[in-house]
Protein backbone atom coordinates (compact mmCIF):
# COMPACT_ATOMS: atom_id res chain seq x y z
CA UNK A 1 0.00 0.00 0.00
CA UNK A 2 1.07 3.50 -1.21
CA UNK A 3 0.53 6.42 2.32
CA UNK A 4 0.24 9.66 0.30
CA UNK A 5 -0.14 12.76 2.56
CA UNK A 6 -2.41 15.04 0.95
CA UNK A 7 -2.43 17.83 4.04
CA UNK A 8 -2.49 21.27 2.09
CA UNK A 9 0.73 22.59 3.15
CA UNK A 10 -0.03 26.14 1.52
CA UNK A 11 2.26 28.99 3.26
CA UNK A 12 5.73 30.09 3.07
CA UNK A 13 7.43 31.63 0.55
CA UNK A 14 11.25 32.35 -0.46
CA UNK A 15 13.41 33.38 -2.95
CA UNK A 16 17.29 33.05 -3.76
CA UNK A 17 18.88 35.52 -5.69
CA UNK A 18 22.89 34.65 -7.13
CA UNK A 19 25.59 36.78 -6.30
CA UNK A 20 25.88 38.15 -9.72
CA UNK A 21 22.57 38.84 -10.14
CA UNK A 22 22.40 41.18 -6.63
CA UNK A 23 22.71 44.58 -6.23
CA UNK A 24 25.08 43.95 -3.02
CA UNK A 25 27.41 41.01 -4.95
CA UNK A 26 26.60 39.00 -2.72
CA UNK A 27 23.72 36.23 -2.54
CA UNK A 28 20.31 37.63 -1.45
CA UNK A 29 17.64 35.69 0.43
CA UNK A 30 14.08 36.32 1.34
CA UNK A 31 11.62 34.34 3.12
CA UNK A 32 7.91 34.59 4.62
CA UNK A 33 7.26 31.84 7.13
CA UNK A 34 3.61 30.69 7.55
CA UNK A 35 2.20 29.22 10.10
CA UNK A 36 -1.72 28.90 12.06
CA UNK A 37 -1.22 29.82 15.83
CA UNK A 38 1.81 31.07 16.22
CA UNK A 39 3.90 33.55 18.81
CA UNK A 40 7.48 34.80 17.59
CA UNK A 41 10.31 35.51 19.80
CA UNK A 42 13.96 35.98 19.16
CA UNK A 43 17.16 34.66 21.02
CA UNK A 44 20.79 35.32 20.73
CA UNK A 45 22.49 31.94 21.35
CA UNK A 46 26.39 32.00 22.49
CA UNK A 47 29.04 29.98 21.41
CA UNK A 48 28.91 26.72 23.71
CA UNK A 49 31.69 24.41 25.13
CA UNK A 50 29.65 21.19 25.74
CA UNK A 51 30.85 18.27 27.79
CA UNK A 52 31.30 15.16 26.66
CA UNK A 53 28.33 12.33 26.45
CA UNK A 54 25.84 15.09 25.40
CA UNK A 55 23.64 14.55 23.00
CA UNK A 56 20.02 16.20 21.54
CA UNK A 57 16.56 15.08 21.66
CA UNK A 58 13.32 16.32 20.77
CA UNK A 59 10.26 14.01 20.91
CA UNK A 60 8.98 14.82 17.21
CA UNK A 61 11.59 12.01 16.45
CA UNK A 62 13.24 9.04 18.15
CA UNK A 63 17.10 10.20 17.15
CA UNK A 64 19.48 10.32 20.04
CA UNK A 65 22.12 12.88 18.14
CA UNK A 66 25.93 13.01 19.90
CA UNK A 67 26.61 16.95 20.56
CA UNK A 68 30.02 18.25 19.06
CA UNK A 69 32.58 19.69 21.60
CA UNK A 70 31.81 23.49 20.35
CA UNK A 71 28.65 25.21 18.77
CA UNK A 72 28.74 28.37 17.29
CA UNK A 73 26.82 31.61 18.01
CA UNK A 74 23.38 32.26 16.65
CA UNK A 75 20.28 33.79 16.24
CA UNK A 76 17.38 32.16 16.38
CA UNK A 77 13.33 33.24 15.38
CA UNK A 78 11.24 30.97 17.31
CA UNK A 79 7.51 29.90 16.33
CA UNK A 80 5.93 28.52 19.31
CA UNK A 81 2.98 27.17 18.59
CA UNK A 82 -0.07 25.38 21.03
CA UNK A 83 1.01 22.17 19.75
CA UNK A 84 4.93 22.27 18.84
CA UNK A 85 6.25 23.38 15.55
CA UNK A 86 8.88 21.15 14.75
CA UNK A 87 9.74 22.93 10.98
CA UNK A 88 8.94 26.85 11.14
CA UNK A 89 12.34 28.30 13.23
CA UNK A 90 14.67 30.10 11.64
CA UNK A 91 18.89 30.58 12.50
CA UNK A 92 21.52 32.88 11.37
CA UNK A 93 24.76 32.04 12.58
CA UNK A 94 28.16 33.94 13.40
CA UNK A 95 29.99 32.22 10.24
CA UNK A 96 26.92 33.91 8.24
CA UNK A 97 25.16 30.72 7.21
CA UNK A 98 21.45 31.04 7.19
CA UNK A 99 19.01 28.48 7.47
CA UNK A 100 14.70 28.85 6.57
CA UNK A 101 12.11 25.90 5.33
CA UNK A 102 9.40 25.43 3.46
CA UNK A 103 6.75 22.60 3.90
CA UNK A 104 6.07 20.92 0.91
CA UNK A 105 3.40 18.10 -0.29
CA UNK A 106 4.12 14.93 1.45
CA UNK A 107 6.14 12.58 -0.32
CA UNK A 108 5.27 9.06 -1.90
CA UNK A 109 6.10 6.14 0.42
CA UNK A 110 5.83 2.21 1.45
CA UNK A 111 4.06 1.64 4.46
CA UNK A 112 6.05 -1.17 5.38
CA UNK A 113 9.18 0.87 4.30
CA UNK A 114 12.22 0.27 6.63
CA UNK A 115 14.00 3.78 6.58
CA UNK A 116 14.48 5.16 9.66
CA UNK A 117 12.37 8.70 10.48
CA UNK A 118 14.43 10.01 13.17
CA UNK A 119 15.11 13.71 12.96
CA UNK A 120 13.22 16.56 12.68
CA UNK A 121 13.26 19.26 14.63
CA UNK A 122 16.56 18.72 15.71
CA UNK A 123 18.30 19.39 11.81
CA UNK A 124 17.87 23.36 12.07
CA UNK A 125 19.47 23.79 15.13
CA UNK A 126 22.65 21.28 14.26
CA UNK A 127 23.16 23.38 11.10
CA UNK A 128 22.97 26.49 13.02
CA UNK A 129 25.60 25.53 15.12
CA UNK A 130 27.98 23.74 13.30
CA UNK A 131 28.29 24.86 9.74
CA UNK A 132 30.93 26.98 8.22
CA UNK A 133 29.71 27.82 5.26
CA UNK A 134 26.23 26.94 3.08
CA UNK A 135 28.14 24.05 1.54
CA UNK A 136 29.05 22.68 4.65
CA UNK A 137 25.42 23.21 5.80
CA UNK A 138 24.16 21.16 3.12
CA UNK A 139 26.96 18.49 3.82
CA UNK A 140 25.76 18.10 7.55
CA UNK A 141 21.97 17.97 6.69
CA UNK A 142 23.36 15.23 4.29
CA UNK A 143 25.06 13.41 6.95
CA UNK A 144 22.23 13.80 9.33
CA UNK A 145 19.27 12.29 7.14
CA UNK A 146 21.57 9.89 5.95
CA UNK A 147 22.43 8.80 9.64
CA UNK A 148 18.77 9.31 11.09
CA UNK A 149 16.35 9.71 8.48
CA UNK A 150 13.63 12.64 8.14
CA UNK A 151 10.53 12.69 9.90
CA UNK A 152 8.70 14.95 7.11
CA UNK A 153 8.55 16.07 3.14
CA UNK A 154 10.54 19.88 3.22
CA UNK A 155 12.97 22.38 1.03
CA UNK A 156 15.46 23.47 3.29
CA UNK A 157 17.36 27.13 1.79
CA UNK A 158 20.93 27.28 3.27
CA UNK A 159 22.70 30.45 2.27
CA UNK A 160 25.83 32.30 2.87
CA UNK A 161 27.08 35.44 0.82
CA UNK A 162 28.85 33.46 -1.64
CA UNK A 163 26.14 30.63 -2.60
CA UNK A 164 22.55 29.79 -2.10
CA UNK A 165 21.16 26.46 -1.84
CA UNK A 166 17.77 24.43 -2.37
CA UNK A 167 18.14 20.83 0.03
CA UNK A 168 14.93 18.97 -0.15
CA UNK A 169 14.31 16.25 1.82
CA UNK A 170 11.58 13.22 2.00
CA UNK A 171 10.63 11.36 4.14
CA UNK A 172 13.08 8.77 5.41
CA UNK A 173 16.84 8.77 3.75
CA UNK A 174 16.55 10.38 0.59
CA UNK A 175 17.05 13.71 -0.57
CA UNK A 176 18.87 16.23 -2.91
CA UNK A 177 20.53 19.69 -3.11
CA UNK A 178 20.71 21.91 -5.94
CA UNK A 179 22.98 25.23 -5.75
CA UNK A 180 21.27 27.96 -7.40
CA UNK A 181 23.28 29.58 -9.83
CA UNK A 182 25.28 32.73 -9.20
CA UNK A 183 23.51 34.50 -12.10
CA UNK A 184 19.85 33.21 -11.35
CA UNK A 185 16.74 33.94 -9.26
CA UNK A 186 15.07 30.96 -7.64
CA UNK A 187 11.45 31.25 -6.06
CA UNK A 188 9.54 28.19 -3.93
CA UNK A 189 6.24 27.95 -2.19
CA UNK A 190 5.48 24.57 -1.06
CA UNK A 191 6.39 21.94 -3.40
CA UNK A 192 9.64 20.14 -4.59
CA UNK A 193 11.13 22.14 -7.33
CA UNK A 194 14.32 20.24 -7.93
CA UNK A 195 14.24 18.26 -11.27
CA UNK A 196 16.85 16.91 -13.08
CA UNK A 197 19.87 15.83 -11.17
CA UNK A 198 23.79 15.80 -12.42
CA UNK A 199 25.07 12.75 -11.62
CA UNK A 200 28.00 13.21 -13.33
CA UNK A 201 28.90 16.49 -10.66
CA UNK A 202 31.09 13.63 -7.95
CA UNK A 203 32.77 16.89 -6.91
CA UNK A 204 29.20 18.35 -5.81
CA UNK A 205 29.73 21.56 -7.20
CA UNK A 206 26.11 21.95 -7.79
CA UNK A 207 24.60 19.26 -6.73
CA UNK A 208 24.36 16.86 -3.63
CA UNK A 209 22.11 13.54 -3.82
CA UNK A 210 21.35 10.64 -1.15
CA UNK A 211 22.76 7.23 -2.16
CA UNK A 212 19.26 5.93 -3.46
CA UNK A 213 17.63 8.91 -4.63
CA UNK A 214 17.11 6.88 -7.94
CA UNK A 215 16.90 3.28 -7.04
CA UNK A 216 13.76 3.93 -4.25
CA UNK A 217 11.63 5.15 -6.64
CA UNK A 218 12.64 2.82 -9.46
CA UNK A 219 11.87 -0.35 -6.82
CA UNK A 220 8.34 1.04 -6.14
CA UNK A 221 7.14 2.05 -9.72
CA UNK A 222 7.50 5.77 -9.51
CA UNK A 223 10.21 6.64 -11.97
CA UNK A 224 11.36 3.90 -14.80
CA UNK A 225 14.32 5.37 -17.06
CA UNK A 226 13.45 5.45 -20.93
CA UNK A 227 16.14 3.73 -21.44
CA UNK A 228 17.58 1.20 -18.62
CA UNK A 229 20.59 2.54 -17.16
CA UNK A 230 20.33 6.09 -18.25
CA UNK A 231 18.82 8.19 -15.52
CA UNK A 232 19.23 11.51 -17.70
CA UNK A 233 15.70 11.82 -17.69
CA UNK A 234 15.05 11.36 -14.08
CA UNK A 235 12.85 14.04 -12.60
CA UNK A 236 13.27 14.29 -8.61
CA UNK A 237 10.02 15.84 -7.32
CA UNK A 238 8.09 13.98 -10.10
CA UNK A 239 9.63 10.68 -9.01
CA UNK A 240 8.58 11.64 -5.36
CA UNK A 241 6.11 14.26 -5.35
CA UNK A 242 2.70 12.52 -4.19
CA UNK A 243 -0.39 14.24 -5.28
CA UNK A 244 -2.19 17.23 -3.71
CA UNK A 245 0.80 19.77 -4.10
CA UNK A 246 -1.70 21.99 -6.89
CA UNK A 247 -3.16 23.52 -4.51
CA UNK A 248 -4.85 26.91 -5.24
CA UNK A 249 -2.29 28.88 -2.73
CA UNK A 250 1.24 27.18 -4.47
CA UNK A 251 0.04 28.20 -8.04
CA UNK A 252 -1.05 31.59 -6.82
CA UNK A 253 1.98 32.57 -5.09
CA UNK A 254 4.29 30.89 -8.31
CA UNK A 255 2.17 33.18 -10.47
CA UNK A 256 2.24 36.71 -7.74
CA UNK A 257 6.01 35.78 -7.36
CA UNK A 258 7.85 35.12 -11.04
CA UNK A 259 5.18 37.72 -12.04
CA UNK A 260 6.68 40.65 -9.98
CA UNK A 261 10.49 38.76 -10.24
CA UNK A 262 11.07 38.31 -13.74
CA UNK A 263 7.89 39.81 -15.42
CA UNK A 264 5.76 36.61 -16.37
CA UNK A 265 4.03 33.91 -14.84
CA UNK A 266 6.55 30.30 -15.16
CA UNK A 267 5.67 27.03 -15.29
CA UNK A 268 5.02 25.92 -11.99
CA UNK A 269 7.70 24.09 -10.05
CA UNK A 270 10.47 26.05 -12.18
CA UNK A 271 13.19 25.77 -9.90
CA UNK A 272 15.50 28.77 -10.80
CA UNK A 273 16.01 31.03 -13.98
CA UNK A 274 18.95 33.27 -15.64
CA UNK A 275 18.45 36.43 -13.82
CA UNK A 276 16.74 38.73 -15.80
CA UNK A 277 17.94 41.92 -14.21
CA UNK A 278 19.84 42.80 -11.19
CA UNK A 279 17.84 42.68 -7.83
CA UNK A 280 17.87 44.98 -4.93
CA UNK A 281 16.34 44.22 -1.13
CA UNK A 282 13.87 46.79 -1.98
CA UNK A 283 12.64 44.59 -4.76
CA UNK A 284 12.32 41.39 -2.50
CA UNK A 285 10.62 43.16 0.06
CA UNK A 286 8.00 44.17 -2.19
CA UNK A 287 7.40 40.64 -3.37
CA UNK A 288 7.16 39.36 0.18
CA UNK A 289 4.66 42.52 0.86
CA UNK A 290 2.18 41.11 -1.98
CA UNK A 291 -1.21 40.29 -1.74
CA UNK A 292 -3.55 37.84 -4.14
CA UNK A 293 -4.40 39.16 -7.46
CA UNK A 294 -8.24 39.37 -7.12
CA UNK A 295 -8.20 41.41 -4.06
CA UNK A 296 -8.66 45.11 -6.24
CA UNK A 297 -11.72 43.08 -7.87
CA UNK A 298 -12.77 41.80 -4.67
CA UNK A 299 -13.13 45.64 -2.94
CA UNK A 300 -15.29 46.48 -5.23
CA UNK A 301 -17.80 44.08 -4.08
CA UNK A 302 -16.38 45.25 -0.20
CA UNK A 303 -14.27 48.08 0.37
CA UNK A 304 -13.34 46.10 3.68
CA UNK A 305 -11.90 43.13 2.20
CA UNK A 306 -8.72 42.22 3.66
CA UNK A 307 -5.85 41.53 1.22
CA UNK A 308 -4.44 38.58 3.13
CA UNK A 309 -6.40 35.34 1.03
CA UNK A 310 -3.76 33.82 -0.71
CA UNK A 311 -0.99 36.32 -1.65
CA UNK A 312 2.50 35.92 -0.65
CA UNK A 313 1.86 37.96 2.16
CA UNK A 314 -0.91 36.38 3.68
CA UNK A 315 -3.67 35.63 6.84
CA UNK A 316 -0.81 32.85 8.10
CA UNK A 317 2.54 34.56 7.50
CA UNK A 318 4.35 35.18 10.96
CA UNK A 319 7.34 36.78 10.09
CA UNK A 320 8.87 38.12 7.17
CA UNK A 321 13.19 37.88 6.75
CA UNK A 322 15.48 39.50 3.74
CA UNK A 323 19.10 38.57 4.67
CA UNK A 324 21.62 41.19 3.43
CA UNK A 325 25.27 39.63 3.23
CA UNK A 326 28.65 41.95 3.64
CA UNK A 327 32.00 40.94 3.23
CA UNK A 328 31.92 39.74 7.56
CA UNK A 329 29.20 37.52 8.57
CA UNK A 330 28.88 40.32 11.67
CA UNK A 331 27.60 43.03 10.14
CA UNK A 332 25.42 41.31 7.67
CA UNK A 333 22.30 42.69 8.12
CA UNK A 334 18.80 40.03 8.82
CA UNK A 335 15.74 42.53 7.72
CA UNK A 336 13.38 41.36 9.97
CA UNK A 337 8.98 42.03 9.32
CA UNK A 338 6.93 40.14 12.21
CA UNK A 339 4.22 39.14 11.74
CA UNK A 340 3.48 40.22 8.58
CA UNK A 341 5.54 42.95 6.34
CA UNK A 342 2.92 44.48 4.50
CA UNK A 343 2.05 46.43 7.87
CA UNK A 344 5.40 46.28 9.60
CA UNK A 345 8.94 47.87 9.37
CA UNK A 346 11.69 45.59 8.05
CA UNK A 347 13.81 46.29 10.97
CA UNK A 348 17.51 45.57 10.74
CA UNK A 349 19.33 43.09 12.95
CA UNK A 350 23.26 42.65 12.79
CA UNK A 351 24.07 38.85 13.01
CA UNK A 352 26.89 39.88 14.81
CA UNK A 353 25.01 41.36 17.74
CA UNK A 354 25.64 39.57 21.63
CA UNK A 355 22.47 39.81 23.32
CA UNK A 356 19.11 39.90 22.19
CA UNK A 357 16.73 43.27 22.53
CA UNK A 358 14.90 43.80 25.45
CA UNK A 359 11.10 42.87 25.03
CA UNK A 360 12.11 39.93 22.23
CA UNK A 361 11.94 37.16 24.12
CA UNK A 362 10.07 36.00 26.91
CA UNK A 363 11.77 32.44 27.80
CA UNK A 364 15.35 31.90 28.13
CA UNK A 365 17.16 30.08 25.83
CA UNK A 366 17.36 27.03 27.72
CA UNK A 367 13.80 27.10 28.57
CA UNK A 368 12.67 27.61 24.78
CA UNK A 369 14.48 24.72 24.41
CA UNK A 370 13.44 22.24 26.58
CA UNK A 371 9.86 23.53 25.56
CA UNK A 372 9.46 24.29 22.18
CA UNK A 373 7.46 20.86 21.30
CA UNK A 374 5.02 22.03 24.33
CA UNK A 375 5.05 25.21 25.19
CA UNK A 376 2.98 26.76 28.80
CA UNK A 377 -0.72 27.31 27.38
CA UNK A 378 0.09 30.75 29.26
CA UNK A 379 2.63 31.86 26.66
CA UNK A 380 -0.81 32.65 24.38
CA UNK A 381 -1.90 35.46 26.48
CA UNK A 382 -1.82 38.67 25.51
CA UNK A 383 0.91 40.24 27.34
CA UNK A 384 2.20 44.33 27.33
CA UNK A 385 5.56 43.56 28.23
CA UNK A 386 6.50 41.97 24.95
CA UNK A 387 7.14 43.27 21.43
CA UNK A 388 5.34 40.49 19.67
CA UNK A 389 2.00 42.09 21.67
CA UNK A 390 2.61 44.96 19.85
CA UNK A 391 3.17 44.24 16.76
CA UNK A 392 0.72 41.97 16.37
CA UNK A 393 -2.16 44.26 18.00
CA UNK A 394 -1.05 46.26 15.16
CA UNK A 395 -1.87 43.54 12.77
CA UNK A 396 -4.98 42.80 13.68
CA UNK A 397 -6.44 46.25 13.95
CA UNK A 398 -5.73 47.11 10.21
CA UNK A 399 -7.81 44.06 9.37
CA UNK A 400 -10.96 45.69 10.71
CA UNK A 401 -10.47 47.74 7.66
CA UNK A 402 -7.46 47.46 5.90
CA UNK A 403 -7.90 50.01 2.81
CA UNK A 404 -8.87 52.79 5.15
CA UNK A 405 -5.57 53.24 6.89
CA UNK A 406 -3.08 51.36 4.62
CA UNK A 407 -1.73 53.88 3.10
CA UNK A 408 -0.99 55.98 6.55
CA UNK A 409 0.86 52.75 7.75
CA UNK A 410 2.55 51.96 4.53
CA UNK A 411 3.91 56.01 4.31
CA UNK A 412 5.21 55.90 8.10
CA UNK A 413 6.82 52.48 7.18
CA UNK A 414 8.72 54.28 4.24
CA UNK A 415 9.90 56.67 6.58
CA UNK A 416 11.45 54.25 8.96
CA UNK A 417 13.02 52.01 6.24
CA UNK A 418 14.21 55.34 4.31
CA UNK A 419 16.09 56.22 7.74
CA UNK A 420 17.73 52.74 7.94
CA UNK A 421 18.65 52.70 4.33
CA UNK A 422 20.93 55.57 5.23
CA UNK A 423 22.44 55.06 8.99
CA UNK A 424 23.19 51.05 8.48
CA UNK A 425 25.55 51.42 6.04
CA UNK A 426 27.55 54.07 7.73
CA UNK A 427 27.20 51.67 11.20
CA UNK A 428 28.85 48.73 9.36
CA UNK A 429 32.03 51.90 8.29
CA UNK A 430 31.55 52.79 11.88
CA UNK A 431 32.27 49.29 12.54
CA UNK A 432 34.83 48.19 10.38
CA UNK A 433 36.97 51.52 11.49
CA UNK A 434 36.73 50.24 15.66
CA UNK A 435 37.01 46.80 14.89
CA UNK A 436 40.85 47.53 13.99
CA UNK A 437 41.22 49.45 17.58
CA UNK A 438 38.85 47.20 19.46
CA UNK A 439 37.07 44.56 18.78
CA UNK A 440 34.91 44.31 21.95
CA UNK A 441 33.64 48.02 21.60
CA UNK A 442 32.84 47.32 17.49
CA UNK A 443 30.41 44.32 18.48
CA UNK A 444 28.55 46.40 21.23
CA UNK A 445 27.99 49.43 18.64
CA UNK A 446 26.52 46.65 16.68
CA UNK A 447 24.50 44.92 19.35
CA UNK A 448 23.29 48.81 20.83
CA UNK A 449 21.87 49.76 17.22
CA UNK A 450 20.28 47.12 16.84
CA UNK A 451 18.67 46.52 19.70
CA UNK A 452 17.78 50.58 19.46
CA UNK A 453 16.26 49.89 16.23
CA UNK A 454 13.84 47.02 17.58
CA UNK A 455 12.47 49.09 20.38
CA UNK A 456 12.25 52.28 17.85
CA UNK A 457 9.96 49.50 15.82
CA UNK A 458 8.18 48.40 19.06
CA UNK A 459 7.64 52.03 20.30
CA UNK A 460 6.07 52.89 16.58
CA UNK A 461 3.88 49.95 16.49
CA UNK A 462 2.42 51.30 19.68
CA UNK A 463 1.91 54.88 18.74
CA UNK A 464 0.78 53.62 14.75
CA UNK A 465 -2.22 51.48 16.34
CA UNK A 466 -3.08 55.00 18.55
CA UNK A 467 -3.52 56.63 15.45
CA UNK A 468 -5.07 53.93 13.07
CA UNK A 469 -7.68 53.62 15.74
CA UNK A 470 -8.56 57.72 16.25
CA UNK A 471 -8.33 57.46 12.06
CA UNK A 472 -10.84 54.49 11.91
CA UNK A 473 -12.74 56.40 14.72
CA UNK A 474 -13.07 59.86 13.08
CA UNK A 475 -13.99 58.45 9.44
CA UNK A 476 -17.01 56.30 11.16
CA UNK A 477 -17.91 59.37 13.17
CA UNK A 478 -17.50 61.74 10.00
CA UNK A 479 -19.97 59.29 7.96
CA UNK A 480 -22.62 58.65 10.55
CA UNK A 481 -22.53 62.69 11.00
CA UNK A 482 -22.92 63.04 7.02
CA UNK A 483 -25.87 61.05 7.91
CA UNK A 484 -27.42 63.54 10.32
């Protein structure tokens, strides 16, 4: 018997841009993670010396992993959901490697099949704290599913400044990576988009592959070669793809995203394309900011309706990332939207910063930890003391009616952004000039801006939902008095 999950996996978003085809010359990421019922909150991880004998655990899989003697630093965007949410968290780490998902379609398989389904959680964090580069990122998630097996269907984007990679993974021991190339654009929602495969690249310069990526399918009837022994025409996701991935949200977003990217809707599940200009953050942030198509045709029939159906940015996205790369991993810049960005700053956080801003967290580190798979039902109450609160308030007050005041929001955003566009590049000249005299002081100007620029985002949210609300307010009191 064939077990085909056909669970509607319909919400994040992200895009790879190559090195030569950025503004910056160096490789640009962007990514909207989606997800129902979930809090956000930030943590700024240390290096660690860990003793021998440890190992990790999380109960979303039976894997009992060995710890290495030394992790590195990182950052970390928690999702902390009722239930656990084992594949939403995303990490940035000092070497500036970092690491976002995507769900995709569940993957064909054998009931009675004997890989092991041991990790999950668990491969985020290990990649976070050990790799050295993208490559190497891709080499340990390699190692890992290979080792422990994979307890779900998911594209994992690992990216540096130099190369950006796609490493999708089934369920059980089989995946593959595909580097996107350093003069194309890549875009996924929530599908496999890898196709063809080099097997002829044993160096891996492009392209990484589990030892039975062909031979699994082949035993169970899902790919046979045209001819026997030439696997030319083998076709990853359509050799492992089960059905259910058209859903209405995936084609959308394909169509909103190469639409806006490269000026024409693409076959879906294109992986990557020669880019067709040269890209800009600016550019990325406006495709994560995107709404559906219908939703000018749609106000006409309300001039309520809420833009977030199925656009890019949507009713489910949480928090919205464009990762700028420099020449040092510490003062590459994570632009950082939460929840969503069509009604939020992108608000600029230094990877090299060594303590998280007040307000962004409300567990420790340790305590997320040991918690994330079943977080305190009290975390889920509103609390004041916390940015999330805020922002999210925010949020859901423009959805009362979103057309009134979206333009007031979307100007005072401009204004922020426009601000940042000028003082973070002379912070990271700032930076570079004191790192030569002292190191120490250079990571604390980078740590104090940054954590000045979240609470300048905090304090606006709170004064932008004062004045939404007296906006809203005066235009219902101006109609009912036109009424009089």
């Amino acid at each position: 018997m064939i077990l085909q999950d056909y669970k509607q996996i319909d919400n994040c978003s992200t895009i790879i841009v190559g090195k030569n085809a950025s503004a910056t010359g160096k490789v640009l990421m962007a990514h909207n993670e989606d997800d129902m019922n979930c809090l956000v909150q930030t943590h700024v991880v240390p290096r660690k010396t860990h003793p021998d004998g440890e190992t990790i655990i999380y109960k979303d899989g039976p894997a009992v992993i060995p710890q290495v003697k030394e992790t590195f630093k990182y950052t970390w965007s928690e999702f902390r959901s009722p239930n656990g949410e084992s594949f939403a968290d995303g990490f940035a780490n000092e070497n500036g490697v970092v690491v976002v998902s995507n769900g995709c379609i569940g993957t064909n398989q054998d009931e009675n099949d004997p890989q092991p389904k041991g990790i999950g959680y668990a491969l985020r964090q290990i990649i976070a704290e050990r790799a050295t580069s993208a490559r190497h990122g891709v080499e340990i998630a390699a190692e890992m599913i290979k080792t422990y097996g994979y307890i779900s269907t998911r594209s994992y984007t690992i990216v540096d400044k130099d190369e950006g990679w796609f490493f999708q993974v089934t369920t059980g021991t089989n995946y593959v990576a595909k580097r996107i190339g350093d003069d194309e654009i890549a875009y996924i929602p929530n599908w496999l988009t890898i196709h063809s495969v080099d097997f002829t690249d044993t160096e891996h310069k492009n392209y990484y592959w589990s030892d039975t990526l062909v031979s699994y399918p082949m035993s169970h009837g899902w790919y046979k070669p045209a001819v026997e022994g030439d696997y030319s025409d083998f076709d990853f996701a359509r050799a492992y793809q089960a059905p259910g991935e058209m859903v209405k949200s995936n084609m959308d977003r394909s169509d909103l995203a190469w639409s806006q990217l490269v000026g024409e809707k693409l076959p879906y599940k294109t992986t990557c394309v020669k880019a067709p200009k040269i890209y800009t953050i600016d550019d990325l942030k406006k495709v994560l900011r995107s709404h559906y198509m219908e939703w000018e045709e749609d106000l006409k029939a309300d001039p309520t309706m809420s833009p977030h159906r199925y656009g890019i940015c949507r009713d489910t996205t949480v928090e919205s990332l464009v990762v700028e790369f420099s020449d040092k991993p510490e003062t590459s810049v994570v632009w950082r939207a939460s929840p969503r960005p069509c009604v939020m700053p992108y608000t600029p956080w230094f990877i090299g910063i060594e303590r998280n801003p007040t307000g962004y967290e409300w567990n420790t580190t340790e305590a997320s930890r040991k918690t994330h798979l079943s977080p305190d039902a009290d975390e889920f109450k509103y609390n004041k003391d916390f940015a999330y609160w805020a922002f999210r308030t925010l949020q859901n007050t423009m959805e009362f009616n979103y057309p009134a005041v979206a333009d007031k929001v979307h100007a005072d955003i401009a204004k922020l952004e426009a601000e940042w566009k000028v003082t973070v590049p002379e912070i990271i000249k700032t930076y570079d000039t004191l790192d030569k005299v002292n190191h120490e002081y250079a990571v604390r100007l980078l740590t104090d801006f940054t954590c000045a620029q979240a609470q300048k985002a905090w304090d606006w949210a709170l004064g932008e939902n004062s004045e939404i609300t007296d906006l809203i307010d005066k235009q219902r009191m101006d109609f009912w008095r036109s009424k009089l």
